[in-house]
Protein backbone atom coordinates (compact mmCIF):
# COMPACT_ATOMS: atom_id res chain seq x y z
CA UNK A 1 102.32 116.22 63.81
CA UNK A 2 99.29 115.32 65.87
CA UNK A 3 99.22 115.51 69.64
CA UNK A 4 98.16 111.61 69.61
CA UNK A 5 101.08 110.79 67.36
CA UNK A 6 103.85 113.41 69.68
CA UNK A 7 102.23 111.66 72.54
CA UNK A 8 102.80 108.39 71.45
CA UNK A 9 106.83 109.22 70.54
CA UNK A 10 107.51 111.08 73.98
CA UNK A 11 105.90 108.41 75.65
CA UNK A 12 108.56 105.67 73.70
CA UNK A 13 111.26 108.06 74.77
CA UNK A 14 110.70 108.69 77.76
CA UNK A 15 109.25 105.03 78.69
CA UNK A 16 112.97 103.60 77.43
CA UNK A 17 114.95 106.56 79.55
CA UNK A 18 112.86 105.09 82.49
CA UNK A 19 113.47 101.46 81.92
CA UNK A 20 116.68 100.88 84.43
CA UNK A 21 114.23 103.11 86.94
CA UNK A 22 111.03 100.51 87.15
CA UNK A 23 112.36 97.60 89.74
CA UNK A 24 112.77 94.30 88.21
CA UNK A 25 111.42 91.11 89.36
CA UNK A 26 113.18 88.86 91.32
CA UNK A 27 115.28 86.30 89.53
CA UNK A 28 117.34 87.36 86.50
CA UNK A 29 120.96 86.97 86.10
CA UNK A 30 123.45 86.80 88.36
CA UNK A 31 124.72 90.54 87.39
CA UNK A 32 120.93 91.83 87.96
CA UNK A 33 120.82 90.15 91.50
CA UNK A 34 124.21 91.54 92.35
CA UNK A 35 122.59 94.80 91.04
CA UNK A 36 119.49 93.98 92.95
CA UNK A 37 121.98 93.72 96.39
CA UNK A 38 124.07 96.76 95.82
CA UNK A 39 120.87 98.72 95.53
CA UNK A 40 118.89 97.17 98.65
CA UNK A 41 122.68 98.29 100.55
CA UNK A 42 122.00 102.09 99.53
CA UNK A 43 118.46 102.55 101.16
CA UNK A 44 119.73 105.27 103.55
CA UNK A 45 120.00 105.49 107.34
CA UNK A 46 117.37 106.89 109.27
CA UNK A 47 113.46 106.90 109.31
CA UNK A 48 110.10 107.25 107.73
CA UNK A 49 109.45 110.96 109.40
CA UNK A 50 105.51 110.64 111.28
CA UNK A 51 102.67 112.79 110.04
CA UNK A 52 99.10 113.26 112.18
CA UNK A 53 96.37 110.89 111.73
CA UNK A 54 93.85 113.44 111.65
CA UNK A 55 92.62 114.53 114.71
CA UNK A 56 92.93 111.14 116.10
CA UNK A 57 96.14 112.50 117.95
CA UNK A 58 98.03 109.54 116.62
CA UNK A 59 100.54 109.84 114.42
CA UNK A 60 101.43 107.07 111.47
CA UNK A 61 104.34 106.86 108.86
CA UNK A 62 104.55 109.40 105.80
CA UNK A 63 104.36 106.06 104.04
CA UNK A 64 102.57 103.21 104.35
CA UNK A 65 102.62 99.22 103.01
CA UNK A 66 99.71 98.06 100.80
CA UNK A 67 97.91 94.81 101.50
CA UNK A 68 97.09 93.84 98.15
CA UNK A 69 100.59 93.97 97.02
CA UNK A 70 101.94 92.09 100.48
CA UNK A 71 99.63 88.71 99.05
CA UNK A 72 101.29 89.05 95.86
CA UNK A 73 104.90 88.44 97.57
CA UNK A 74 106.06 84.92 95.81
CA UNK A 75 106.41 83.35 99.10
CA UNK A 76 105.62 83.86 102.65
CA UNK A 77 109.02 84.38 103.64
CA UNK A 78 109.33 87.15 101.04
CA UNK A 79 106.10 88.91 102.87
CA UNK A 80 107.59 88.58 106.08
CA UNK A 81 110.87 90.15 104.93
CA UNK A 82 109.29 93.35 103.40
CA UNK A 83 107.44 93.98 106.57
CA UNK A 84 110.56 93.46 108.81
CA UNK A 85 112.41 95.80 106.86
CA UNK A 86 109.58 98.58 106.48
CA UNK A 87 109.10 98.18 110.31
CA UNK A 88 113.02 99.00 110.11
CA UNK A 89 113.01 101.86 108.40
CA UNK A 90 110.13 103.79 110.95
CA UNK A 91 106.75 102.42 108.22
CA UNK A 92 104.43 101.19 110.62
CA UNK A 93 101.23 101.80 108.66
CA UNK A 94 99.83 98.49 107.29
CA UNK A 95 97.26 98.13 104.74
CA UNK A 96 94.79 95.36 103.83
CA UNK A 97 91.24 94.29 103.13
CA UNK A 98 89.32 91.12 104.16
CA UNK A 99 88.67 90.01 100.68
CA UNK A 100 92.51 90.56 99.37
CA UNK A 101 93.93 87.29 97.71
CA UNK A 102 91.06 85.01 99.63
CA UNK A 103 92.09 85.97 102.83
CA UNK A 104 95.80 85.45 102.12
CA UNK A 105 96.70 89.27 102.53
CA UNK A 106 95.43 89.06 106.01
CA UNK A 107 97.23 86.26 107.11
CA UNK A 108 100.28 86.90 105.38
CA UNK A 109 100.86 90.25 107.37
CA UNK A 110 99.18 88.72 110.84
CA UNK A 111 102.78 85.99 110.41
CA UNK A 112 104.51 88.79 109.61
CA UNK A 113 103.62 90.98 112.80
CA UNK A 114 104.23 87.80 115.09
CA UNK A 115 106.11 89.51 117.90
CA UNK A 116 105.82 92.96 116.55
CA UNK A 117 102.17 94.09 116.68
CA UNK A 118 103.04 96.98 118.97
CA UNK A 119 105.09 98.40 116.53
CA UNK A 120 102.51 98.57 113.75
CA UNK A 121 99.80 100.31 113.20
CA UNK A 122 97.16 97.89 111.67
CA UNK A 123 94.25 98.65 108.87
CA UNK A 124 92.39 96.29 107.32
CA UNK A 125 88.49 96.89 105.80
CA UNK A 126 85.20 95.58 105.81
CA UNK A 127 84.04 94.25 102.18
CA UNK A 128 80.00 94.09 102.88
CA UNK A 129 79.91 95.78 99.16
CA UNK A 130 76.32 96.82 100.67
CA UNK A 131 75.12 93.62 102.46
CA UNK A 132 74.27 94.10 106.37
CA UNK A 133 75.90 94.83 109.69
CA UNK A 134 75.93 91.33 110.92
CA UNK A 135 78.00 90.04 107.42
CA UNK A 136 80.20 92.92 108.39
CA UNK A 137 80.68 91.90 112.27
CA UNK A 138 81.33 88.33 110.74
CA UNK A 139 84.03 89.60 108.57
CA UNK A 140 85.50 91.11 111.42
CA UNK A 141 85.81 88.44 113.44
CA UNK A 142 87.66 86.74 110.42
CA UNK A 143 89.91 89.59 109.73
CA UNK A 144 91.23 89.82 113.47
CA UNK A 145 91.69 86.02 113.52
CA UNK A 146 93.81 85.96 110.52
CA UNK A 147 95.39 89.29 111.66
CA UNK A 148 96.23 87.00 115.14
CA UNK A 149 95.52 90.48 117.22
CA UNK A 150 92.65 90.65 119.43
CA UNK A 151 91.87 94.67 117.37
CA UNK A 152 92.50 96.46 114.59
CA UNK A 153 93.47 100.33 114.87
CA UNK A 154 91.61 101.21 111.31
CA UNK A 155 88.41 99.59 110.42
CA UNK A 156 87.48 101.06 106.80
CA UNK A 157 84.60 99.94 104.44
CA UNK A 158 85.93 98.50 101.38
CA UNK A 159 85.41 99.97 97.95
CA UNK A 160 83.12 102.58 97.88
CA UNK A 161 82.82 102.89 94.27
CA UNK A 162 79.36 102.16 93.26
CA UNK A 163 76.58 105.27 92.77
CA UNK A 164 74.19 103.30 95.30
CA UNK A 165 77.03 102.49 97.66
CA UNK A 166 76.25 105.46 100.39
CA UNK A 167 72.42 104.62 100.60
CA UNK A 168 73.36 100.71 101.24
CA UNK A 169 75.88 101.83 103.39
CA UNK A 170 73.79 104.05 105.63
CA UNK A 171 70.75 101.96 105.52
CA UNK A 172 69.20 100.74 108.79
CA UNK A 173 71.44 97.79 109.69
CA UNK A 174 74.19 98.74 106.99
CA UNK A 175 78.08 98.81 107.46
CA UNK A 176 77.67 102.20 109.19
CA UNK A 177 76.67 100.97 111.88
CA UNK A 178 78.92 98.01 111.73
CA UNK A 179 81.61 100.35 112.40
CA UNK A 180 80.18 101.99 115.21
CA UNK A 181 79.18 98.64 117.17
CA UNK A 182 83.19 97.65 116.58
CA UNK A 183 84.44 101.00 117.64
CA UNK A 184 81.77 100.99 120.77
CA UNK A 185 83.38 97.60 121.53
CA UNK A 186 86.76 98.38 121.52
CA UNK A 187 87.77 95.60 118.31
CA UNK A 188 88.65 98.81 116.59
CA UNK A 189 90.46 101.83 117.06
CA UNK A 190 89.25 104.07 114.47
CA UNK A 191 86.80 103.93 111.19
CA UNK A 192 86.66 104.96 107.40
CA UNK A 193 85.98 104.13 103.91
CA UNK A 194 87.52 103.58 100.84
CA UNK A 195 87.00 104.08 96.94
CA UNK A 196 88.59 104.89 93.90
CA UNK A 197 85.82 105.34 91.06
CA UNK A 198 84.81 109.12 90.96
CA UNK A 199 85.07 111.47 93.74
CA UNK A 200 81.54 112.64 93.55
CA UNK A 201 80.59 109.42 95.93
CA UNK A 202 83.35 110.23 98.06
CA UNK A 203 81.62 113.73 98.81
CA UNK A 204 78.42 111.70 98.72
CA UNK A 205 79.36 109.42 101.65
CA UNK A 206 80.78 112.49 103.48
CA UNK A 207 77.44 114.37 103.19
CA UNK A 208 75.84 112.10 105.63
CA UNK A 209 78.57 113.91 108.54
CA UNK A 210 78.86 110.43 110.07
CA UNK A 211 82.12 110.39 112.22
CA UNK A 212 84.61 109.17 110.12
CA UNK A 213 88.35 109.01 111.54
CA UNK A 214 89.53 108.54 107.63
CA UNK A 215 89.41 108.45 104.11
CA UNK A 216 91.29 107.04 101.47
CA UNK A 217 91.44 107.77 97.95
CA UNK A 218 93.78 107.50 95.14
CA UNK A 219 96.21 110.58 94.94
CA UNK A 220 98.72 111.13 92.23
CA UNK A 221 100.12 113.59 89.78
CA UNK A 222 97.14 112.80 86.79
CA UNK A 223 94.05 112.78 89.36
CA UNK A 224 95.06 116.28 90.00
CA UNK A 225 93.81 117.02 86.14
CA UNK A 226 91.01 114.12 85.87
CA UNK A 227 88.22 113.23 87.60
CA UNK A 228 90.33 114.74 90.99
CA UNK A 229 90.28 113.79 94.58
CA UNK A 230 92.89 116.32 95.05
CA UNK A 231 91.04 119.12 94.25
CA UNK A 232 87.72 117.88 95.23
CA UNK A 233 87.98 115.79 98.20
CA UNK A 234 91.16 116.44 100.01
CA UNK A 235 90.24 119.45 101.16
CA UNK A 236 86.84 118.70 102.32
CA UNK A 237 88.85 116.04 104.13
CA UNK A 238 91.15 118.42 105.71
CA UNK A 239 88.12 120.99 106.62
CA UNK A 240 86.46 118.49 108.98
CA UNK A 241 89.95 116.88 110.24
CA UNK A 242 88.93 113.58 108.52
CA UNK A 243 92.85 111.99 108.33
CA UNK A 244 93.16 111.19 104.30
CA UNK A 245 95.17 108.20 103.22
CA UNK A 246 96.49 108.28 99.56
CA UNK A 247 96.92 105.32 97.42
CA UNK A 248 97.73 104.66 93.25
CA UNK A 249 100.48 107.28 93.53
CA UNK A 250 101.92 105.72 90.41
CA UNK A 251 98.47 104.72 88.68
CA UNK A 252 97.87 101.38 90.83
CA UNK A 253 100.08 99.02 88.89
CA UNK A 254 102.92 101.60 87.89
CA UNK A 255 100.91 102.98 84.86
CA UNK A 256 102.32 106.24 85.19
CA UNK A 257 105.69 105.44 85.02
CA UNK A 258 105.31 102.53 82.49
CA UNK A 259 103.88 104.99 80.12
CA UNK A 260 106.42 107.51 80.62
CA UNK A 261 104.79 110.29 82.77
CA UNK A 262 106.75 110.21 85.76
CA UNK A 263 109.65 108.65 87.53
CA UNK A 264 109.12 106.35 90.57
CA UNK A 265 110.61 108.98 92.63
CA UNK A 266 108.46 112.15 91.15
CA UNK A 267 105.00 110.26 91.64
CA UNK A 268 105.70 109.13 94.99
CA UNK A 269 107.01 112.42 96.38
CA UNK A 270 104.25 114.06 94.56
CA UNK A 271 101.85 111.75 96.59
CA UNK A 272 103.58 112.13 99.91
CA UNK A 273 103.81 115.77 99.59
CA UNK A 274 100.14 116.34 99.75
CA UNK A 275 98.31 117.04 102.92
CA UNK A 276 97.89 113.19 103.83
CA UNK A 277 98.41 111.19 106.85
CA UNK A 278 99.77 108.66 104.52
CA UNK A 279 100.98 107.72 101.23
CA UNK A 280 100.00 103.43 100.59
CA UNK A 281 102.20 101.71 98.63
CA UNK A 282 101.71 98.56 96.64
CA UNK A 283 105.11 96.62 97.61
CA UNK A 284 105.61 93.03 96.49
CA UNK A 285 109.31 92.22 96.13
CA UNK A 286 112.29 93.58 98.47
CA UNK A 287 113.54 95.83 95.21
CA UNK A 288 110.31 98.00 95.29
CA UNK A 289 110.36 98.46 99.07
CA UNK A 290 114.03 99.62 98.90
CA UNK A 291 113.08 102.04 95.94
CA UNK A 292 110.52 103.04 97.95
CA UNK A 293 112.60 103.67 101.12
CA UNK A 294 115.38 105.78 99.50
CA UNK A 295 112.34 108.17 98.54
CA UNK A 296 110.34 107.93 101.65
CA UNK A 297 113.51 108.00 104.72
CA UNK A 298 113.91 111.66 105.79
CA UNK A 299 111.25 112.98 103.32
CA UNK A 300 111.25 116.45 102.76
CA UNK A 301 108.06 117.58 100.82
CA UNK A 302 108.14 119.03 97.00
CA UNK A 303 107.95 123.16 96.80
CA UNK A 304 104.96 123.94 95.58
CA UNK A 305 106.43 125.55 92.35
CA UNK A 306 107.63 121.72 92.12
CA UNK A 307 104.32 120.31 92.80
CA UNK A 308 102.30 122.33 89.87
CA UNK A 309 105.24 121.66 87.66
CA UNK A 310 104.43 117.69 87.46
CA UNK A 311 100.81 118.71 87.47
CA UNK A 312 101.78 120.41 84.38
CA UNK A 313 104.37 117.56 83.20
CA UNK A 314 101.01 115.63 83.37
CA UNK A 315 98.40 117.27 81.89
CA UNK A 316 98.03 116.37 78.54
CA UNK A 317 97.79 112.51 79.07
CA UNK A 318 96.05 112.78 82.50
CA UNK A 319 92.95 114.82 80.66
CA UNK A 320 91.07 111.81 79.74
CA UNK A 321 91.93 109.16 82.45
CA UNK A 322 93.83 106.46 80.20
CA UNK A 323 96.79 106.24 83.08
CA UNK A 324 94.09 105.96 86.08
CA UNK A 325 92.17 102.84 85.19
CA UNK A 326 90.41 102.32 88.32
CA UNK A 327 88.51 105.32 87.33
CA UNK A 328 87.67 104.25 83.64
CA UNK A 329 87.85 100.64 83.70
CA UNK A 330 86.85 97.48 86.00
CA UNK A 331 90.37 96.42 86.22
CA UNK A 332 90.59 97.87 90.15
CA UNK A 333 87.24 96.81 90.49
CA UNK A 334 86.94 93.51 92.61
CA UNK A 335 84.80 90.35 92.01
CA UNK A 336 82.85 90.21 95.21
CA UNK A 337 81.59 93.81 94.71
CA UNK A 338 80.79 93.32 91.34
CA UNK A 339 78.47 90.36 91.77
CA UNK A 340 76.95 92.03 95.27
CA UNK A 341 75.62 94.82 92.66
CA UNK A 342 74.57 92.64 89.92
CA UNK A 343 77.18 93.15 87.76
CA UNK A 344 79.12 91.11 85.50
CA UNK A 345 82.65 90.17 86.75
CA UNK A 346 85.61 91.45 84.83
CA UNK A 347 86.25 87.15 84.13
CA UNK A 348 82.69 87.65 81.86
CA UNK A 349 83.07 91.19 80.42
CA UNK A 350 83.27 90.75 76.63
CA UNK A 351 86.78 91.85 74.92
């Protein structure tokens, strides 16, 4: 039997054992709501534990919510209902990104905080995608308006994914110094970047030793084999005391556990067991924040007998990248920062 053709029947196996383990949507039958409900009632008591930011000397929760996901809530009331809960449950890391759903990502969580801003700790990031410092001061301004706080505690620059990206970035009058001028005048905390394309531009933008508080990267039991910001990145990270935040612990859009490689609970402990400040989520409906939760509340990390074992578990499908497509594929890649590099838009790519 080939391996494509024993792949392709342990993946059907394995994707159908997993089926009652991916959340559902919300809606269904009357018997999956009540299911829905029972489950929400078993998150456990207790908290997100805390992990360092770095050497910031602040601390943020072992898990964190993703922005993206927070604009793709079906209603406003649904977004302000995750966050409630998540603020609950000790997750005060918030993530977002000025150019998530138009703008709607911001605003969503900037309702949801109403009342509870001291209780979160806020991120949002800069998406220049290479244009110049005063764009970036602009978007700034827009991001703390529909954030309704008068600073953010994490400034990052958006999608680093590009081979140019760290010259444009560090060009006289690039984001660079965009972050420094907000830092200098107190509209943000702390500073970073972003990316998920190819670690190589990750090392790239470190080379420059500008003083990054963070860095975020995508994290998860097949980058480990592919392409890896694990092995690569992390601990360069770590060496200079640069706080990493993981993200795509299941492949971005559950990829990993659609296709059988892991469980929910095996990707995400894999991901929060890593040296990280914090593990982002993408959480959209109440039943992936409660999965989440069960995981997350009084985490204990994986052995690391436990940790090389998934690697393993892994290995075979994660050698050529077809679970992480933000690294082979423009389907993580956004509009804006395609057309800012003269691109073609995923919308025009041929199929």
């Amino acid at each position: 039997m080939s391996a494509k053709v024993e792949w392709n029947r342990r993946s059907f196996i394995k994707g159908a054992a997993l089926a009652g383990a991916i959340p559902l949507i919300a809606g269904g039958s009357m018997a999956q709501q009540n299911q829905d409900k029972n489950q929400r009632e078993q998150v456990p008591s207790g908290q997100v534990p805390k992990k360092p930011l770095g050497r910031t000397g602040v601390q943020v929760s072992a898990m964190g919510i993703g922005g993206y996901h927070l604009g793709s809530a079906e209603t406003d009331q649904a977004a302000n209902e995750i966050v409630a809960k998540a603020l609950d449950h000790g997750v005060d890391f918030f993530d977002n990104a000025w150019e998530y759903h138009d703008g709607l990502s911001e605003e969503r969580l900037g309702k949801a905080l109403r009342g509870k801003r001291q209780q979160a700790f806020v991120m949002t990031k800069v998406c220049t995608h290479g244009r110049d410092k005063k764009i970036a001061m602009r978007m700034l301004e827009e991001s703390l308006r529909r954030l309704q706080t008068d600073h953010l505690d994490l400034w990052q620059i958006h999608e680093v994914v590009y081979d140019n990206d760290p010259d444009l970035i560090f060009a006289p009058n690039g984001a660079a110094e965009a972050l420094l001028a907000a830092k200098q005048q107190g509209k943000v905390r702390f500073i970073g970047f972003t990316g998920h394309k190819d670690p190589e531009i990750h090392l790239k933008m470190l080379s420059h030793d500008f003083p990054f508080d963070t860095i975020q990267m995508p994290l998860n039991c097949c980058d480990a084999t592919f392409r890896s910001f694990e092995t690569r990145v992390l601990p360069e990270a770590n060496r200079r005391g640069i706080a990493a935040l993981g993200m795509k612990s299941l492949g971005g859009s559950g990829e990993l556990v659609r296709h059988g490689a892991v469980t929910p609970e095996q990707g995400l402990r894999y991901a929060m067991s890593l040296p990280v400040a914090t593990t982002i989520s993408g959480i959209d409906t109440m039943q992936v924040l409660d999965q989440n939760l069960k995981i997350a509340v009084n985490f204990q990390p994986l052995a690391a007998a436990e940790m090389q074992a998934l690697r393993d578990q892994c290995r075979v499908v994660a050698a050529d990248g077809r679970l992480e497509l933000f690294k082979m594929t423009t389907k993580y890649d956004g509009k804006v920062g395609r057309e800012q590099h003269h691109f073609p838009t995923t919308q025009e790519l041929p199929l």
